[in-house]
Protein backbone atom coordinates (compact mmCIF):
# COMPACT_ATOMS: atom_id res chain seq x y z
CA UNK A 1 1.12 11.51 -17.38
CA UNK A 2 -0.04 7.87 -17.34
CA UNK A 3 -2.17 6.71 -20.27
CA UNK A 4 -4.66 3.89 -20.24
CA UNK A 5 -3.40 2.03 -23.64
CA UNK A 6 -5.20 -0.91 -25.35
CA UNK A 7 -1.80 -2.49 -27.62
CA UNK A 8 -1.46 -5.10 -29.74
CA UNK A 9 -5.27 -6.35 -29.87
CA UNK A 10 -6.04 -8.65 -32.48
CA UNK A 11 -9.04 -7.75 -34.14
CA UNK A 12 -10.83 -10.01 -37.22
CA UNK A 13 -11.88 -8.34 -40.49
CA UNK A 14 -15.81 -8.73 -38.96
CA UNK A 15 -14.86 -7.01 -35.81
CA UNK A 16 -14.54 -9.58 -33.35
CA UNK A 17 -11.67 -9.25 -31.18
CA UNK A 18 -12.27 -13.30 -29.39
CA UNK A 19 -14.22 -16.02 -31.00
CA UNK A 20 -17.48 -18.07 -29.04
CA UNK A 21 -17.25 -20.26 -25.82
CA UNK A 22 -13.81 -19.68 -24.16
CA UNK A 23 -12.46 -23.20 -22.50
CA UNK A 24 -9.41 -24.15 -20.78
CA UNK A 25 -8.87 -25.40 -24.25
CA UNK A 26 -9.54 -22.52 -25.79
CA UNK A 27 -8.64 -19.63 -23.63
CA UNK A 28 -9.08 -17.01 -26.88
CA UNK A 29 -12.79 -18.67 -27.71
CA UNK A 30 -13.10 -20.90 -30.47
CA UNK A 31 -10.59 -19.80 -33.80
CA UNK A 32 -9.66 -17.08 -31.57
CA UNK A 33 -5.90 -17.68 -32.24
CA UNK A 34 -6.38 -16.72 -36.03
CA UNK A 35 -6.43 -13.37 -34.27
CA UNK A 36 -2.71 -13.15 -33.00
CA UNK A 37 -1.33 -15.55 -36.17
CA UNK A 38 0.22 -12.16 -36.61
CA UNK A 39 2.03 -12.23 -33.22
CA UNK A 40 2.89 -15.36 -32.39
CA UNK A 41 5.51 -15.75 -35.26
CA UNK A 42 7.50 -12.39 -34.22
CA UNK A 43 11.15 -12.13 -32.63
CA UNK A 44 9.28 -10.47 -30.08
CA UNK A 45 6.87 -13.00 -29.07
CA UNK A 46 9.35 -15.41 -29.20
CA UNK A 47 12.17 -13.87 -27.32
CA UNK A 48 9.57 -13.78 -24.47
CA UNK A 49 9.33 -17.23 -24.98
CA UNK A 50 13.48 -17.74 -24.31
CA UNK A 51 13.48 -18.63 -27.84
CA UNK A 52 16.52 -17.09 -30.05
CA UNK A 53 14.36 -17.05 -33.50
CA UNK A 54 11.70 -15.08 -34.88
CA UNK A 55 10.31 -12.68 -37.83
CA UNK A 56 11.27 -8.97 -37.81
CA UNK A 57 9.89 -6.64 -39.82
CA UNK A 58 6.42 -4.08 -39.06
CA UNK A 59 4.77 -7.11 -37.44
CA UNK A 60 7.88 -7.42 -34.68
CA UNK A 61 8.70 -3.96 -33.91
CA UNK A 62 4.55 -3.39 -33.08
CA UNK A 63 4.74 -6.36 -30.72
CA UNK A 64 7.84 -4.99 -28.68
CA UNK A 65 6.15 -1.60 -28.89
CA UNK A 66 3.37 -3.04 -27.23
CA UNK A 67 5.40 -3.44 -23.77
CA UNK A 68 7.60 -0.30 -23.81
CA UNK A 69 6.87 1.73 -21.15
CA UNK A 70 4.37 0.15 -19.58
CA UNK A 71 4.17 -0.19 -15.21
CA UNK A 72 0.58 -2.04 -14.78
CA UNK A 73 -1.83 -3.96 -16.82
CA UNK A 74 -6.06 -4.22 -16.20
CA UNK A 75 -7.79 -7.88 -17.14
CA UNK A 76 -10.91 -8.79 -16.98
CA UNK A 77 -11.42 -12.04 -14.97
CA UNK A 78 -11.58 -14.08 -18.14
CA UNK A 79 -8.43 -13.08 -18.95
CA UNK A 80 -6.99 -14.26 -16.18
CA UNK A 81 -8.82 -17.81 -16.63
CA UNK A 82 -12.18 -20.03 -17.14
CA UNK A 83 -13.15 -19.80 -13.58
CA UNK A 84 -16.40 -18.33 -12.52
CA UNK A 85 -18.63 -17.47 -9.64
CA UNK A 86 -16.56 -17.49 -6.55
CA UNK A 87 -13.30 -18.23 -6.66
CA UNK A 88 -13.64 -22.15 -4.98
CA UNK A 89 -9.72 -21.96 -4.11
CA UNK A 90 -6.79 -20.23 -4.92
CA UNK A 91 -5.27 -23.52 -6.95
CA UNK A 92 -6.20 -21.12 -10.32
CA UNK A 93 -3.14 -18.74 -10.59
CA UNK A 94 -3.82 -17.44 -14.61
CA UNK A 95 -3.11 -19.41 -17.64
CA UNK A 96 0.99 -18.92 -18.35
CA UNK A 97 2.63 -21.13 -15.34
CA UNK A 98 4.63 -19.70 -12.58
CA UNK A 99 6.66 -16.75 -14.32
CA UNK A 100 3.69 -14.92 -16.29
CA UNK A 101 4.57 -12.12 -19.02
CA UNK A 102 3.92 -9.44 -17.47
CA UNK A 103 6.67 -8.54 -14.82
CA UNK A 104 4.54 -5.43 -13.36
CA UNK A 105 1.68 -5.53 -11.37
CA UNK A 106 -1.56 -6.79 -12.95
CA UNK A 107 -5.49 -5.19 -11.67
CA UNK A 108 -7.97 -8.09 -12.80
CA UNK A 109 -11.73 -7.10 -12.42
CA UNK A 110 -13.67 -8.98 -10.53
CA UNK A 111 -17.26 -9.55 -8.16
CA UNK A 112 -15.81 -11.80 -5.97
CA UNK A 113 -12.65 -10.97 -3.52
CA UNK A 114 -9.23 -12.40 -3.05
CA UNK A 115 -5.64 -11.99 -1.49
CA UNK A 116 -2.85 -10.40 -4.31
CA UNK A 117 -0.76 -13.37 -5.69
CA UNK A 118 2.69 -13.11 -6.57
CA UNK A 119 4.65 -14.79 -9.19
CA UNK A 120 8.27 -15.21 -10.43
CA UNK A 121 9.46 -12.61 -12.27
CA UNK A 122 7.92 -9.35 -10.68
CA UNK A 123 3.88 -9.91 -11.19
CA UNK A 124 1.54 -9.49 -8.80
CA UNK A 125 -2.11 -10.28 -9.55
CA UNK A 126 -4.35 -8.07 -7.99
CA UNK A 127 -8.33 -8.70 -7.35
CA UNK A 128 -9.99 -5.44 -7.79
CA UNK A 129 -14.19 -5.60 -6.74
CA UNK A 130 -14.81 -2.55 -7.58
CA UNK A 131 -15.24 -1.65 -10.77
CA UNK A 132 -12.74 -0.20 -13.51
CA UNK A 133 -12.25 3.11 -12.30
CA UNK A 134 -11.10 1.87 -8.96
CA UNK A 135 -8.55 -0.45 -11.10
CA UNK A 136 -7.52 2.22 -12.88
CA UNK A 137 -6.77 4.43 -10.05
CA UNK A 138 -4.82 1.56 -8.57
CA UNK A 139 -3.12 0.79 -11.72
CA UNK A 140 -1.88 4.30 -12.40
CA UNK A 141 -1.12 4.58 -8.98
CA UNK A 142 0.96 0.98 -9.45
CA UNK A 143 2.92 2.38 -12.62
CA UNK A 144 4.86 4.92 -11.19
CA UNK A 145 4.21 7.27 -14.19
CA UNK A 146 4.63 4.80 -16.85
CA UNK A 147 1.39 3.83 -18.76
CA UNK A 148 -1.56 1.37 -18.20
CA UNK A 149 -1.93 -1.25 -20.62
CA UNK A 150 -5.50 -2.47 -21.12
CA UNK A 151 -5.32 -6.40 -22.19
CA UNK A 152 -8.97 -7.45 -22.38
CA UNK A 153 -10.89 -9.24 -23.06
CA UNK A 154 -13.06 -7.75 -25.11
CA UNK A 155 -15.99 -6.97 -22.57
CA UNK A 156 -13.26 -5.28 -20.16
CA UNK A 157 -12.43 -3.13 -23.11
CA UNK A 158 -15.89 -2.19 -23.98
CA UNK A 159 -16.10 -1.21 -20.43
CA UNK A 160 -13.48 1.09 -20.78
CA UNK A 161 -14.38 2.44 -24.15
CA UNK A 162 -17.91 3.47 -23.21
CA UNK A 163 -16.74 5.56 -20.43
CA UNK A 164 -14.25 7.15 -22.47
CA UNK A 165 -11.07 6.21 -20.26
CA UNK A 166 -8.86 4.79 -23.28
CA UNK A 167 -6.74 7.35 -24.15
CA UNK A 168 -5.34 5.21 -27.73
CA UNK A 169 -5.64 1.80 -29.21
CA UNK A 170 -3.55 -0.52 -31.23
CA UNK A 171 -5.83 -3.04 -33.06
CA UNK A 172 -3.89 -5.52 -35.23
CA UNK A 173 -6.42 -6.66 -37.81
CA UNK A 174 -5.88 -9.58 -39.63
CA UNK A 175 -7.74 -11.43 -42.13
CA UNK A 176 -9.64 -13.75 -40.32
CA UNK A 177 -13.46 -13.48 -40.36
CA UNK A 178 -15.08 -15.50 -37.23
CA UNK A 179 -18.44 -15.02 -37.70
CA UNK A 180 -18.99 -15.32 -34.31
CA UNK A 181 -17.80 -14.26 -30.34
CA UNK A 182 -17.30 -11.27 -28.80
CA UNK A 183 -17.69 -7.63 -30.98
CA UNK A 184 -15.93 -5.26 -30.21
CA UNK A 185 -17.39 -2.33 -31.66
CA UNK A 186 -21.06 -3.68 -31.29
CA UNK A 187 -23.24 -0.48 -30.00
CA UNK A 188 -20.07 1.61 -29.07
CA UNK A 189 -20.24 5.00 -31.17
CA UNK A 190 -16.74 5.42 -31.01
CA UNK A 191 -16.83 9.08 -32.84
CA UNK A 192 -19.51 10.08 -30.26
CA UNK A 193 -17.28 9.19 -27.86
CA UNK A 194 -14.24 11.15 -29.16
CA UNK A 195 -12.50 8.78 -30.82
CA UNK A 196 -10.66 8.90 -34.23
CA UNK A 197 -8.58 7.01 -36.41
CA UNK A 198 -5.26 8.74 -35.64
CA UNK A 199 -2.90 6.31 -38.48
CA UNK A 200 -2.71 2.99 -40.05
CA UNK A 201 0.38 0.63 -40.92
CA UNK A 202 0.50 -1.96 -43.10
CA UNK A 203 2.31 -5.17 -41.77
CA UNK A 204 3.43 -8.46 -42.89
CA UNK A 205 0.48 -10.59 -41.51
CA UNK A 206 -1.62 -7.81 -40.21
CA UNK A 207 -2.99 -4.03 -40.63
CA UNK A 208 -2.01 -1.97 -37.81
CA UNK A 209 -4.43 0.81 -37.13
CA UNK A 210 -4.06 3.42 -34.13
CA UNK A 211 -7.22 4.89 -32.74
CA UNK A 212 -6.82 7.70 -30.13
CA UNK A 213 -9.09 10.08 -28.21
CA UNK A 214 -8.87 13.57 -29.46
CA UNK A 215 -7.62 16.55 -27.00
């Protein structure tokens, strides 16, 4: 059965899983990169990058983990860029060029309506109005059996959280502390909600803990 899976999140020691006022210039918020410094060095990461090089290790093989398996993804709109409000064109078609990294089809939340886009390299971007259990529907519907992966932001995942539709989460937590952004945990009971802390792996650059829902 298709699961709804949040992988590879980067997460700072102070619980803040983007940092404040997200830019064109700063898609992740201000020092939100410090999140991913864990990610962005692996084979993984880099292979997907047509680059040859990389580290392996605990980091790696959690950031190819992250994409086994998986046959749809759910963003929130600022995931998929700065705009907001209506959409004033469709010039805006998401932040990683013509040949994005996901290769599946992609269900990004939004108020405000428009046609699917397709890319190079098998993603389609598609404008969902409403509301995440629609997207999920779609999504799982999309995946042909294989599982949902949730990729944020961090609002999208709260979202998702508080109506108890995650079934596990990856959070890479690293040792950044931002002081500021976007909480993820902030007034989420995640116990009352029937979550638990299922394992945790120590990396090279980051502690890898795995929360699931129990039953």
């Amino acid at each position: 059965m298709s699961r709804l899976r949040v992988l590879c999140f980067g997460v700072s020691l102070d619980g803040y899983g983007a940092g404040p006022d997200q830019s064109l210039q700063d898609p992740l918020g201000r020092r939100g990169p410090e999140l991913m410094t864990w990610f962005f060095p692996t084979r993984a990461w880099r292979g997907m990058q047509g680059q040859d090089d990389g580290e392996t290790g605990v980091d790696d093989r959690m950031a190819a983990k992250g994409f086994e398996g998986i046959g749809a993804w759910i963003l929130g709109r600022n995931m998929f860029g700065p705009v907001r409000g209506p959409w004033p064109n469709d010039n805006w078609k998401g932040w990683w060029g013509e040949e994005p990294p996901y290769h599946v089809p992609v269900f990004v939340l939004t108020h405000h309506a428009r046609p699917p886009l397709a890319m190079a390299g098998g993603t389609t971007f598609h404008f969902v109005t409403d509301g995440i259990e629609s997207a999920l529907a779609q999504a799982k519907a999309a995946a042909g059996g294989r599982d949902v992966r949730l990729g944020g932001g961090v609002s999208t995942v709260r979202q998702y959280l508080r109506a108890g539709l995650v079934d596990d989460m990856h959070l890479a937590v690293g040792p950044a502390l931002l002081g500021a952004g976007e909480h993820l945990f902030q007034g989420l009971d995640l116990p009352a909600l029937g979550y638990e802390c299922a394992e945790q792996v120590a990396g090279e650059r980051a502690t890898h803990f795995f929360v699931r829902k129990r039953g």
